[in-house]
Protein backbone atom coordinates (compact mmCIF):
# COMPACT_ATOMS: atom_id res chain seq x y z
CA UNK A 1 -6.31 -10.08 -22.83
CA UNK A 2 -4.09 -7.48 -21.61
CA UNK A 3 -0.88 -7.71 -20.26
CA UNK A 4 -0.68 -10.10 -16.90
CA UNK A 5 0.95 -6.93 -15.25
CA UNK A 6 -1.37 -4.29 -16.17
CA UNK A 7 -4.43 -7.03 -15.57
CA UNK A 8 -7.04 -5.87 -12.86
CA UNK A 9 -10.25 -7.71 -11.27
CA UNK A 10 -12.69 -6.39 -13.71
CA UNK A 11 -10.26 -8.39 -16.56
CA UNK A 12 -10.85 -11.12 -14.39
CA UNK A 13 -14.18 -10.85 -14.11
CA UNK A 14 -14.22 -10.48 -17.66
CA UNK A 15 -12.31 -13.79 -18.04
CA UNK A 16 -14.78 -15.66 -15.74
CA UNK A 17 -17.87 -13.86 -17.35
CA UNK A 18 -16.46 -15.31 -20.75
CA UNK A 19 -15.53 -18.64 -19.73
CA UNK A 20 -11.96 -18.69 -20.43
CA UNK A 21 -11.64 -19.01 -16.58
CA UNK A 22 -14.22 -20.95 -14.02
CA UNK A 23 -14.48 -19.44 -10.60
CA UNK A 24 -12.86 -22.30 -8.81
CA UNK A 25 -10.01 -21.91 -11.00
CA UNK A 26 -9.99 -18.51 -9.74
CA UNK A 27 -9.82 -19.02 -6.54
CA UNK A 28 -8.00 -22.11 -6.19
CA UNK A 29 -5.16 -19.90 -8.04
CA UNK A 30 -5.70 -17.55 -5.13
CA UNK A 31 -5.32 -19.92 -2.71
CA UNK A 32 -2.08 -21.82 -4.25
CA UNK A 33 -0.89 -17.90 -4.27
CA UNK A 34 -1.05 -17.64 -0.41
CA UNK A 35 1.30 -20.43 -0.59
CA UNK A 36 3.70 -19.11 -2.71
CA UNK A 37 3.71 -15.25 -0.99
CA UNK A 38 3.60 -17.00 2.70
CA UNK A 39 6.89 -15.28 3.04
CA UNK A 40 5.10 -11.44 2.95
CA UNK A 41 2.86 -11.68 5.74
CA UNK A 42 -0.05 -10.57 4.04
CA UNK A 43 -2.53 -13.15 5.31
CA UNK A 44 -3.62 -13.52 9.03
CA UNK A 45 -6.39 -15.66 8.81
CA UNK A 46 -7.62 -18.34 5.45
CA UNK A 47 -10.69 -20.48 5.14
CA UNK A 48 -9.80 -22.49 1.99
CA UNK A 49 -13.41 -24.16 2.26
CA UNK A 50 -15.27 -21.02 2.64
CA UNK A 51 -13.51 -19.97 -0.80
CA UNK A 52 -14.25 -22.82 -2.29
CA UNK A 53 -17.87 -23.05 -1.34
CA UNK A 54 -18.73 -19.33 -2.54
CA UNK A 55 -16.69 -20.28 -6.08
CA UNK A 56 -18.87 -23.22 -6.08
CA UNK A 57 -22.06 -21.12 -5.71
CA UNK A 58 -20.96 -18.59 -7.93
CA UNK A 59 -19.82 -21.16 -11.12
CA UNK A 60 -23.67 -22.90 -10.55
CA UNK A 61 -25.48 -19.30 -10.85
CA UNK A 62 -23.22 -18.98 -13.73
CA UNK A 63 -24.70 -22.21 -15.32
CA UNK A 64 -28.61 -21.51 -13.88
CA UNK A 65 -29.03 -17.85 -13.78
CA UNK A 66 -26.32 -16.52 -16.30
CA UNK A 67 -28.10 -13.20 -16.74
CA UNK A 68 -28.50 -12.87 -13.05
CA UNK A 69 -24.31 -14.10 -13.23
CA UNK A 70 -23.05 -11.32 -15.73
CA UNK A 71 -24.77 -8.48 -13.48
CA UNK A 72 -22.08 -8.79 -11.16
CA UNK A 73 -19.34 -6.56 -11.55
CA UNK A 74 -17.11 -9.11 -10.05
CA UNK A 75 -18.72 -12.52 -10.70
CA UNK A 76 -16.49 -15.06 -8.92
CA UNK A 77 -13.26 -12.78 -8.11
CA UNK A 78 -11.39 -14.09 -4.66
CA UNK A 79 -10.96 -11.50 -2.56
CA UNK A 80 -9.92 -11.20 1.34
CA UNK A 81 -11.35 -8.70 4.15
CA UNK A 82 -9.30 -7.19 6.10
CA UNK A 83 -8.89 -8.44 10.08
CA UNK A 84 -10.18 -4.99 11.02
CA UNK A 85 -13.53 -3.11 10.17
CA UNK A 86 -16.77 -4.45 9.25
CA UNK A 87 -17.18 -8.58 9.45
CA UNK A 88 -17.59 -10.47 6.77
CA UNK A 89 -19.71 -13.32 8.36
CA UNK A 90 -17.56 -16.66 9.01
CA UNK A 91 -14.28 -14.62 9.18
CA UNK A 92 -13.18 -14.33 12.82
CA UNK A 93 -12.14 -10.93 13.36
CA UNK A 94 -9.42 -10.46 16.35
CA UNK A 95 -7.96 -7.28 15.05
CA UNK A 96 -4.58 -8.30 14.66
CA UNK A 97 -4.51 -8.69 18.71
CA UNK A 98 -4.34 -11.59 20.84
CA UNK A 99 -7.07 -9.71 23.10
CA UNK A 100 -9.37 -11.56 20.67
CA UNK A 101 -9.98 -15.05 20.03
CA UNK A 102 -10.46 -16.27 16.87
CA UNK A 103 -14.14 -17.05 17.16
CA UNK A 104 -17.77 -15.46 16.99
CA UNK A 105 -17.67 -15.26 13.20
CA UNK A 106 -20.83 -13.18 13.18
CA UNK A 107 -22.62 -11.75 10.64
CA UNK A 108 -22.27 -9.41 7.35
CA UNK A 109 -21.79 -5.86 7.40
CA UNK A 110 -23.81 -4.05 4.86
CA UNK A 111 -20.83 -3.64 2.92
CA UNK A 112 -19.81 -7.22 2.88
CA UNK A 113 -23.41 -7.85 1.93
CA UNK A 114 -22.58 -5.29 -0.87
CA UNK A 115 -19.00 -7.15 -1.79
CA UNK A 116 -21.07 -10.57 -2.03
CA UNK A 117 -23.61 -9.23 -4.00
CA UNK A 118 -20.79 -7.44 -6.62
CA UNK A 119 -19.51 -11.38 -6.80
CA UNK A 120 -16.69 -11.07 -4.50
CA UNK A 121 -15.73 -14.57 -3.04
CA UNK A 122 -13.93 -13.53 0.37
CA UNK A 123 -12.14 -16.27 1.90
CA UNK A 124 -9.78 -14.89 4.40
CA UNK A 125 -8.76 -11.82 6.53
CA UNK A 126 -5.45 -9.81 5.74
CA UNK A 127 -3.00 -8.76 8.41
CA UNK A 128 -3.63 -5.44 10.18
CA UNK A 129 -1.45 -3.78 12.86
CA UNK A 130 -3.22 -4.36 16.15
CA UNK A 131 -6.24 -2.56 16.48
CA UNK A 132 -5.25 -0.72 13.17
CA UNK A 133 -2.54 1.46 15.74
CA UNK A 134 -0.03 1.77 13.02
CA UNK A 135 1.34 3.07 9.50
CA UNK A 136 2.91 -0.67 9.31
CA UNK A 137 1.48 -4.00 9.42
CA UNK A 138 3.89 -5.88 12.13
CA UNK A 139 1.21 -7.18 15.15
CA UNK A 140 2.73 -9.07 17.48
CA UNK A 141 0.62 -11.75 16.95
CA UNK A 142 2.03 -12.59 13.39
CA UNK A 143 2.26 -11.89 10.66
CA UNK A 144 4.49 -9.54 9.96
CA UNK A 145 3.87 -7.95 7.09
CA UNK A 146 6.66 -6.80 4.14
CA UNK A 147 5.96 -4.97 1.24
CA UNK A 148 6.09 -7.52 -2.30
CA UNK A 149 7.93 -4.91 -3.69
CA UNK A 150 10.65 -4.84 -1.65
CA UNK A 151 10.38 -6.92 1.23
CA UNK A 152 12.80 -5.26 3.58
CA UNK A 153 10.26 -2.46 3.57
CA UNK A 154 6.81 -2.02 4.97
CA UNK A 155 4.03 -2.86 3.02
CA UNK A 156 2.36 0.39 5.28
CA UNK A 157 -0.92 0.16 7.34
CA UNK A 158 -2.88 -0.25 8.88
CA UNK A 159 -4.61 -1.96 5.32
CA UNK A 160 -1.07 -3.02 4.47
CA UNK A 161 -2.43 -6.97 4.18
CA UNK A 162 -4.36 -5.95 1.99
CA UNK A 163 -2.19 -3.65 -0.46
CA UNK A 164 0.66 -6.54 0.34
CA UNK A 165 -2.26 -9.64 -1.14
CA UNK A 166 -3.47 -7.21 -4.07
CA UNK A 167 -0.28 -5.82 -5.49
CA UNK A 168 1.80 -9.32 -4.97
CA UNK A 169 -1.52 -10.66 -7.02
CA UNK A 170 -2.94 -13.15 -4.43
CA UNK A 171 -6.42 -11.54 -5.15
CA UNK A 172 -6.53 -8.34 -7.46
CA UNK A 173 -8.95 -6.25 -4.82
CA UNK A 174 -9.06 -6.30 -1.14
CA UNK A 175 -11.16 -4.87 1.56
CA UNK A 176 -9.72 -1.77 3.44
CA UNK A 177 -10.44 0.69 6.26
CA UNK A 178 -9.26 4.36 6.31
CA UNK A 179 -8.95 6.33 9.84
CA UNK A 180 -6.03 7.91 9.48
CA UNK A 181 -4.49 7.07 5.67
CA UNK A 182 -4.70 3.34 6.48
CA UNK A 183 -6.31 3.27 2.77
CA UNK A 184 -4.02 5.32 1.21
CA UNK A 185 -0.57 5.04 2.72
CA UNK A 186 -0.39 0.89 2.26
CA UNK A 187 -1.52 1.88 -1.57
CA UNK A 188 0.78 4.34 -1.98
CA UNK A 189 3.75 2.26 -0.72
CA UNK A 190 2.82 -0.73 -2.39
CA UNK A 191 1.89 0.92 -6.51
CA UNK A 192 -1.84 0.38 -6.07
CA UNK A 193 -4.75 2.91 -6.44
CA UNK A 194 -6.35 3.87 -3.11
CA UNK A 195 -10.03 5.86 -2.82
CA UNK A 196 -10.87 7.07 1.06
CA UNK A 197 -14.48 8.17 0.01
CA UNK A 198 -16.53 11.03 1.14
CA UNK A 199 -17.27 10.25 4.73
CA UNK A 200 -20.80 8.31 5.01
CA UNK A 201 -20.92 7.40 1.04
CA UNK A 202 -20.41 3.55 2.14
CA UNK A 203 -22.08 2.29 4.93
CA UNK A 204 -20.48 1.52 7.95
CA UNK A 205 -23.31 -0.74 9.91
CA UNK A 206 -24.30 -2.23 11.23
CA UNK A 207 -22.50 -2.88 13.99
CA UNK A 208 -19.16 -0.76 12.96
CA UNK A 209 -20.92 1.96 13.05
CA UNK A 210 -19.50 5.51 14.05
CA UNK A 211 -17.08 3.89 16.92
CA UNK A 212 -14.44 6.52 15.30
CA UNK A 213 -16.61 9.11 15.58
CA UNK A 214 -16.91 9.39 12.07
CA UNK A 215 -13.36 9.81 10.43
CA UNK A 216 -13.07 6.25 9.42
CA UNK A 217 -14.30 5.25 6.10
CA UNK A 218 -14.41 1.55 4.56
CA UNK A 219 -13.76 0.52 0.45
CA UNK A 220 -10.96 -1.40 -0.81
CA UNK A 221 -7.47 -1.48 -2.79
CA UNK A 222 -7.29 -2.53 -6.34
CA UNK A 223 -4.74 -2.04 -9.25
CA UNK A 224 -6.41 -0.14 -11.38
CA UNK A 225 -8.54 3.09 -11.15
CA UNK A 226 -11.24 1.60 -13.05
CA UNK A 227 -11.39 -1.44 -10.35
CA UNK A 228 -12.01 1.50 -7.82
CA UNK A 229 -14.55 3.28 -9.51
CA UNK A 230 -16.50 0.12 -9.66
CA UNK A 231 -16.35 -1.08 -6.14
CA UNK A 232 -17.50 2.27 -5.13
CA UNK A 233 -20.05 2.16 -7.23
CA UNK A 234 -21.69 -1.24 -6.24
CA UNK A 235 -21.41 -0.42 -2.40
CA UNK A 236 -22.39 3.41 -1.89
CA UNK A 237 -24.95 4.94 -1.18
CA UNK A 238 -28.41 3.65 0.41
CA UNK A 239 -27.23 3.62 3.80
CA UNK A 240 -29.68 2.82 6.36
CA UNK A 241 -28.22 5.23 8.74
CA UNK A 242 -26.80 7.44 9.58
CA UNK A 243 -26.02 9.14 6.69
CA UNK A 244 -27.92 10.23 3.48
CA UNK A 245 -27.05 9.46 -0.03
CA UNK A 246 -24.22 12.09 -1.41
CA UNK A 247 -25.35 12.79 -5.33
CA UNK A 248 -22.28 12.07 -7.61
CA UNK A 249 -21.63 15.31 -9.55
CA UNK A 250 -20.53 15.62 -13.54
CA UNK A 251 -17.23 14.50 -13.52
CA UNK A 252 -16.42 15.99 -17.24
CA UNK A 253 -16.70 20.05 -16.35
CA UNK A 254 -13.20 21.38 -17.78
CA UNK A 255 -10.86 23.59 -17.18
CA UNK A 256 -10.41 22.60 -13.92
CA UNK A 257 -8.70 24.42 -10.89
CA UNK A 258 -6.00 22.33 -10.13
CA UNK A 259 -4.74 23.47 -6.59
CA UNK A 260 -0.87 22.20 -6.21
CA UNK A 261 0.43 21.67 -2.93
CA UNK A 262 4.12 20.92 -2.75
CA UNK A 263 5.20 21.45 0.79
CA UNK A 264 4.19 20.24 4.25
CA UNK A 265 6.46 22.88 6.21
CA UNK A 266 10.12 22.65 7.55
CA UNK A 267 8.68 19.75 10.30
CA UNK A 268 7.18 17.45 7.57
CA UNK A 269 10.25 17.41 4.62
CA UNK A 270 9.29 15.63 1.47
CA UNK A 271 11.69 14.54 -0.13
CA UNK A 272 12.82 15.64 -3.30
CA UNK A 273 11.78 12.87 -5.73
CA UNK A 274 8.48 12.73 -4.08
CA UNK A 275 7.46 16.39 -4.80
CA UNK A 276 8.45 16.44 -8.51
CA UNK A 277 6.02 13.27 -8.81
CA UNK A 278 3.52 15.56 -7.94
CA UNK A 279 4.68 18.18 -9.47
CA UNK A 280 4.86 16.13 -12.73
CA UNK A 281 1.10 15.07 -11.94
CA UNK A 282 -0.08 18.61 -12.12
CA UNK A 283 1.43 19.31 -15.14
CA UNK A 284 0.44 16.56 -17.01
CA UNK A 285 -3.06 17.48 -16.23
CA UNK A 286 -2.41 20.94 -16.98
CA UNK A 287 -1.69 19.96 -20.45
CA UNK A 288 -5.01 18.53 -20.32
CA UNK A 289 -6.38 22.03 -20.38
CA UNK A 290 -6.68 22.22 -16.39
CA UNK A 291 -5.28 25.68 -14.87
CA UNK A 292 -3.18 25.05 -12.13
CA UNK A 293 -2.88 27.24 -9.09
CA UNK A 294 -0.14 27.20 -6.67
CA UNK A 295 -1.03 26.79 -2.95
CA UNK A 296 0.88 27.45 0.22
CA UNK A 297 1.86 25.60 3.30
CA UNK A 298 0.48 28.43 5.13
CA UNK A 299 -3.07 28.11 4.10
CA UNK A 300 -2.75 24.50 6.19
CA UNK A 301 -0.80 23.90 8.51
CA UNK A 302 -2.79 24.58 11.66
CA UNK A 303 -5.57 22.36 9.80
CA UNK A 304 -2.93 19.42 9.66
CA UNK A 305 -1.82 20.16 13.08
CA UNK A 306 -5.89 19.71 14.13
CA UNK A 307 -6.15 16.43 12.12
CA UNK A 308 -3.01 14.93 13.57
CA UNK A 309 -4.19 16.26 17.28
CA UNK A 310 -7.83 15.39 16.31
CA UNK A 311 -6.90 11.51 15.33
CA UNK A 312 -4.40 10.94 18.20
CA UNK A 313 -7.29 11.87 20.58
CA UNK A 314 -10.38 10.12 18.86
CA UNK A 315 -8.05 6.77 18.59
CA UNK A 316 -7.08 7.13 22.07
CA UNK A 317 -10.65 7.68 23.35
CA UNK A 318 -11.68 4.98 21.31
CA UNK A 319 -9.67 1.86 21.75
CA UNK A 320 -9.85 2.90 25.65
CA UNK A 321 -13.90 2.93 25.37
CA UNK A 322 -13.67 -0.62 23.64
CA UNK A 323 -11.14 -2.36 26.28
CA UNK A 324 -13.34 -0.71 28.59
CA UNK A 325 -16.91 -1.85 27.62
CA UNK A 326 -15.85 -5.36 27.07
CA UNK A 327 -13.59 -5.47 30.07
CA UNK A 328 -10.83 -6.50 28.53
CA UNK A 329 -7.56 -7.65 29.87
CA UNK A 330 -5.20 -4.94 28.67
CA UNK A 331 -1.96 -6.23 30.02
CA UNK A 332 -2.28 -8.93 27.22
CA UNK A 333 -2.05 -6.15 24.51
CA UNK A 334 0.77 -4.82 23.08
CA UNK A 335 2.76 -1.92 24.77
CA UNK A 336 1.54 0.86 22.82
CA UNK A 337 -2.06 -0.49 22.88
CA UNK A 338 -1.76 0.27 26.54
CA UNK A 339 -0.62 3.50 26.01
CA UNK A 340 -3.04 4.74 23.79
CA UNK A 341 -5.78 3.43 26.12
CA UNK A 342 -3.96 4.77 29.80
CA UNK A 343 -4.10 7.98 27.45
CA UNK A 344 -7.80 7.47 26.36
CA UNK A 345 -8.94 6.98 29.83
CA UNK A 346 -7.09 9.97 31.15
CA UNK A 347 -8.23 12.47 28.98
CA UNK A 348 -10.53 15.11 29.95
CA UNK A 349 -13.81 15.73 27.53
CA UNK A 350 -12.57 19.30 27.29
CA UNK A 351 -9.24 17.94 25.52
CA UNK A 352 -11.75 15.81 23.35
CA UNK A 353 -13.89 18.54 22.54
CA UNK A 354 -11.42 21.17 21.61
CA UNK A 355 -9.95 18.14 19.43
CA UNK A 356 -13.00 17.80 18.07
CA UNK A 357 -13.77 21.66 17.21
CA UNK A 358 -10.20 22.06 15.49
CA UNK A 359 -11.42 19.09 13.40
CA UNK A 360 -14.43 21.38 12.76
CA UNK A 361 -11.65 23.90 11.98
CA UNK A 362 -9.48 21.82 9.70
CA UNK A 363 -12.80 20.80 7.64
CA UNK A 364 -13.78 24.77 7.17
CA UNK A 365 -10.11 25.28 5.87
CA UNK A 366 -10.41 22.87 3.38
CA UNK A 367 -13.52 24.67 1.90
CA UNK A 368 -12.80 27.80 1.56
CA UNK A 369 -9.75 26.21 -0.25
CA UNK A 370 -12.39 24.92 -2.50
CA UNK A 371 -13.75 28.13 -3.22
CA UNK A 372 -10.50 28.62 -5.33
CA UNK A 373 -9.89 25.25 -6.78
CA UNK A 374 -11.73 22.58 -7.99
CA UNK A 375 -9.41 19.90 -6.33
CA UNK A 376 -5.37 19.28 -4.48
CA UNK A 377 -2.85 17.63 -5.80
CA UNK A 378 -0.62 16.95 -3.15
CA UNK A 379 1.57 14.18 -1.64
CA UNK A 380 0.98 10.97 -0.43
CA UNK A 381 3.40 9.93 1.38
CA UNK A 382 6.87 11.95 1.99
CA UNK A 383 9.24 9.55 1.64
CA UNK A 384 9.85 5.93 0.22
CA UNK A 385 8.45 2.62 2.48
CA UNK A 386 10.87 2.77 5.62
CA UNK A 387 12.55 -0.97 6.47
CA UNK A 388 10.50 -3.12 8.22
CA UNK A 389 10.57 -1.75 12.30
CA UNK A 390 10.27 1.67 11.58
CA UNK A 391 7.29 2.10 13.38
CA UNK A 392 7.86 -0.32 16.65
CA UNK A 393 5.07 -0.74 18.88
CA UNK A 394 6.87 -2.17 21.89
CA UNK A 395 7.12 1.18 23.67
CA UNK A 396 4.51 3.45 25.47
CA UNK A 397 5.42 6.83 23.75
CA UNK A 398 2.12 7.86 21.95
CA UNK A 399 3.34 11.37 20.67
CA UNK A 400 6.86 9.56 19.44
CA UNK A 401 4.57 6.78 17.64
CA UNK A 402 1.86 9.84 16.35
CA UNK A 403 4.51 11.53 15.27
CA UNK A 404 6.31 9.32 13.18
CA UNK A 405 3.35 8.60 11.08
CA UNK A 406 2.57 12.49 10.81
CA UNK A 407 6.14 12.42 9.27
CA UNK A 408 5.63 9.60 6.66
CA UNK A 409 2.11 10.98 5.85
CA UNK A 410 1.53 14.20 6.87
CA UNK A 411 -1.38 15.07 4.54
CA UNK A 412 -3.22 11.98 5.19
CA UNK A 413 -5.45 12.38 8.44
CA UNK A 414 -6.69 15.82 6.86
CA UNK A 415 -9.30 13.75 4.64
CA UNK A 416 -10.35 11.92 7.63
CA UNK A 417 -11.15 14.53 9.99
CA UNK A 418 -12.47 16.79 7.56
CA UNK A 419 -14.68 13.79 6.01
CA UNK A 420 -13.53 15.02 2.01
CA UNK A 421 -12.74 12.22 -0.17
CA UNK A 422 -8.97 11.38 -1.19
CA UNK A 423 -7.60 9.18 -3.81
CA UNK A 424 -4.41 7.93 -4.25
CA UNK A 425 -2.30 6.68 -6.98
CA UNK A 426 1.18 5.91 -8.11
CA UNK A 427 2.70 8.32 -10.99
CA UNK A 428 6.17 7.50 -11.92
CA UNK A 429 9.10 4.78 -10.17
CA UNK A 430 12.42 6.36 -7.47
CA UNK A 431 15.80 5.18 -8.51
CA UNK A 432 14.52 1.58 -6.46
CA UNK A 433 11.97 1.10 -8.46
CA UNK A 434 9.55 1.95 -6.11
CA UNK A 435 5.99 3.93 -6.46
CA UNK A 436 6.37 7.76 -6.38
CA UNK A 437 2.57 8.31 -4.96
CA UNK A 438 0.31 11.15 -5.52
CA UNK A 439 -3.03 11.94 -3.73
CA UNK A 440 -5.75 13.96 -5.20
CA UNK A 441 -8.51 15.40 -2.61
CA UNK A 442 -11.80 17.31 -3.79
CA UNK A 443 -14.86 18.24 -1.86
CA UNK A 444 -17.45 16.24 -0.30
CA UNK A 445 -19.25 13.67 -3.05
CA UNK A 446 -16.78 14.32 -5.39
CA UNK A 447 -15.47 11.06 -6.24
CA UNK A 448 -16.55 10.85 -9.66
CA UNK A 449 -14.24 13.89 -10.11
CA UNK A 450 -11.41 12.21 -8.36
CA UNK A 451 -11.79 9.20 -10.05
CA UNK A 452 -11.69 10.79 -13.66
CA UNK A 453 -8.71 12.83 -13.60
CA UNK A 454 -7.01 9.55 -11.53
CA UNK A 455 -7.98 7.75 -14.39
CA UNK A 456 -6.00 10.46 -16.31
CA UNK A 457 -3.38 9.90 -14.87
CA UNK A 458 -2.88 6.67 -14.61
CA UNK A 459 -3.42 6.56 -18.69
CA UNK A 460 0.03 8.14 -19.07
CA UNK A 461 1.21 4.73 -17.99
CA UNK A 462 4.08 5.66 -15.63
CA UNK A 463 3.66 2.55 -13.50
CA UNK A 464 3.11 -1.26 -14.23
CA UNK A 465 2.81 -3.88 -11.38
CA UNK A 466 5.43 -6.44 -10.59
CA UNK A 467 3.13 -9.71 -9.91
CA UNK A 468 0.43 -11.42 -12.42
CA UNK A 469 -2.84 -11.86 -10.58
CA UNK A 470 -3.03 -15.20 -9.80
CA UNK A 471 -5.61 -17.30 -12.25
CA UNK A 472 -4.65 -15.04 -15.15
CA UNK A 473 -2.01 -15.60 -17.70
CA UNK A 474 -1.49 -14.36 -21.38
């Protein structure tokens, strides 16, 4: 066995696959960790008895179909879904709002179909900003949740539960949405790797459907690139609608075209330490024989501008066409839940259209970049996790709240609107010890690519986690 720090859930499946560790063990382990890591919020919602019952089923197909058992990719790893996306049937989705009760625990999406079937043994829901409205995971309902890292600091959003669970080791891979960065930026804050795939590679029905009008993509934060890979891999592709299967290209073609992006113009600053991370990135895999090729702010800034305009006005539309259809009683949401929906209702479909088109815009940008390079290196986030408050939600000042996420992530919506993948990882620790990010985009259905020069650069070993995963010891 590996280090406890640099463990992952595939070395725990491994362990459970061998023996050394039953499932139960697993997840009661999990369960005592929720206990000990009340104090970081991650957790909104736990079924210990639901855990329990799906280690239970997973240690007797262990004992009565082992070769059925050690087809799994993760036989009998705990995991948690995230209180936002696609239900997991018996976990009571509300949001992170009190606009929903607790109850109706429905039935699986096809990618928590796909989670079960990889061996994943969900048993609770990870705290999510309310209706996923924010780059930080504070709801008013409760939790709030702090980075394990550093707790005075956001843990990000709106998957930050679930980057706060995974990196403290309460489970070692957790369920995740991405509309906006809420993939990436709680990865990036928190050291963890974080994939926003190719939009309509994983399935988003049945009922989640394309309520986000496409840019929102589902998968999952683990600690380890590998992890990624393989929950990708067990829940892409053979959507029933309505997209088609995106063939995974040859992820070994060499030299590369390494496009480096280091700026995000004089209204975005990065700060200093967070560039030469990148920087650093695209140098290490230029001595991998890649050819790197410097890019300029220019080339995209009125495609970030679209995204950022593009994803204010989809959300906005959105969450006003949900309160709306279910009727709702708004004045029990949070302040800026009410503003985003006053704005939703009030907007013309001519603002939503040309929104729309400059998405259109922003996605055309991105491929003729493409014609030059083979993939971005770029940054993640442009400064370290702010303090817990940073991005309040008390107030009704959409453009103030929109625009302080643009500034902690300006080059994260651009993957979302456009629909190309984007992975994050972390390359390298600030002078607090904290994850200096990097994000990698290439064009549609290239996540193999993505995935093997992440994996490149995550075997320079410039990070190690902080927390064991729970279960696992040396």
């Amino acid at each position: 066995m590996s280090s406890p720090l640099s463990a992952d859930a595939t070395e725990l499946a491994g362990a459970i696959k061998s023996g050394k560790l039953a499932c139960m063990d697993a997840m009661q382990a999990s369960l005592a960790a929720c206990a000990t890591y009340e104090a970081i919020g991650a957790i909104a919602y736990l079924d210990p008895e639901m855990g329990r019952r799906a280690a239970q089923a997973m240690d007797r197909e262990a004992l009565e179909q082992p070769e059925h058992f050690a087809t799994r990719r993760f036989a009998g790893v705990p995991t948690i879904a995230k209180d936002l996306g696609g239900p997991f049937a018996g976990l009571p989705v509300a949001a992170g709002s009190r606009l929903f009760r607790r109850k109706g625990k429905g039935v699986d999406s096809d990618l928590a179909s796909r989670f079960r079937s990889a061996g994943l043994c969900p048993f609770g829901l990870s705290t999510s900003p309310e209706f996923g409205l924010s780059l930080a995971c504070e709801p008013a309902i409760g939790p709030i949740c702090r980075n394990p890292l550093d707790p005075t600091r956001t843990a990000g959003g709106s998957s930050g539960g679930a980057a706060a669970a995974t990196a403290a080791g309460i489970v070692a891979i957790a369920h995740a949405t991405d509309a906006g960065g809420s993939i990436r930026v709680p990865a990036a804050c928190c050291g963890l790797v974080g994939l926003k795939p190719t939009r309509g590679a994983v399935p988003a029905g049945p009922s989640f459907g394309n309520h986000l009008g496409g840019i929102a993509s589902e998968l999952a934060v683990t600690r380890s690139v590998r992890d990624t890979a393989r929950i990708f891999d067990a829940v892409s592709g053979n959507a029933r609608g309505p997209f088609a299967d995106i063939p995974q290209p040859d992820a070994q073609a060499a030299p590369l075209r390494i496009g480096l992006l280091t700026d995000a113009g004089d209204r975005y600053p990065i700060a200093n330490d967070r560039l030469q991370a990148v920087e650093a990135a695209a140098k290490y895999l230029e001595r991998q024989g890649h050819r790197l090729i410097a890019l300029g702010w220019v080339q995209f800034q009125e495609a970030v501008a679209a995204s950022t305009r593009a994803f204010g006005d989809i959300v906005s539309v959105n969450i006003a066409g949900l309160v709306n259809g279910l009727e709702l009683d708004i004045a029990a949401a949070e302040a800026m839940t009410q503003a985003f929906v006053t704005r939703g209702r009030a907007m013309p479909a001519t603002a939503l259209w040309n929104s729309l088109n400059g998405a259109v815009q922003a996605s055309r940008v991105l491929w003729e970049a493409f014609d030059t390079v083979d993939v971005i290196v770029m940054p993640m986030l442009s400064a370290a996790p702010p303090p817990i408050g940073s991005f309040p939600t008390n107030h009704f000042d959409t453009d103030l709240h929109l625009e302080r996420m643009a500034t902690f992530a300006p080059l994260a919506s651009l993957a979302n609107v456009s629909g190309f993948p984007a992975i994050t990882l972390p390359f390298g620790t600030d002078a607090d010890n904290l994850p200096l990010p990097v994000q990698i985009m290439a064009p549609m259905g290239k996540e193999a690519l993505l995935l093997s020069l992440a994996a490149n650069l995550e075997a320079d070993g410039r990070w190690q986690h902080r927390y064991p995963i729970a279960g696992l010891v040396a």
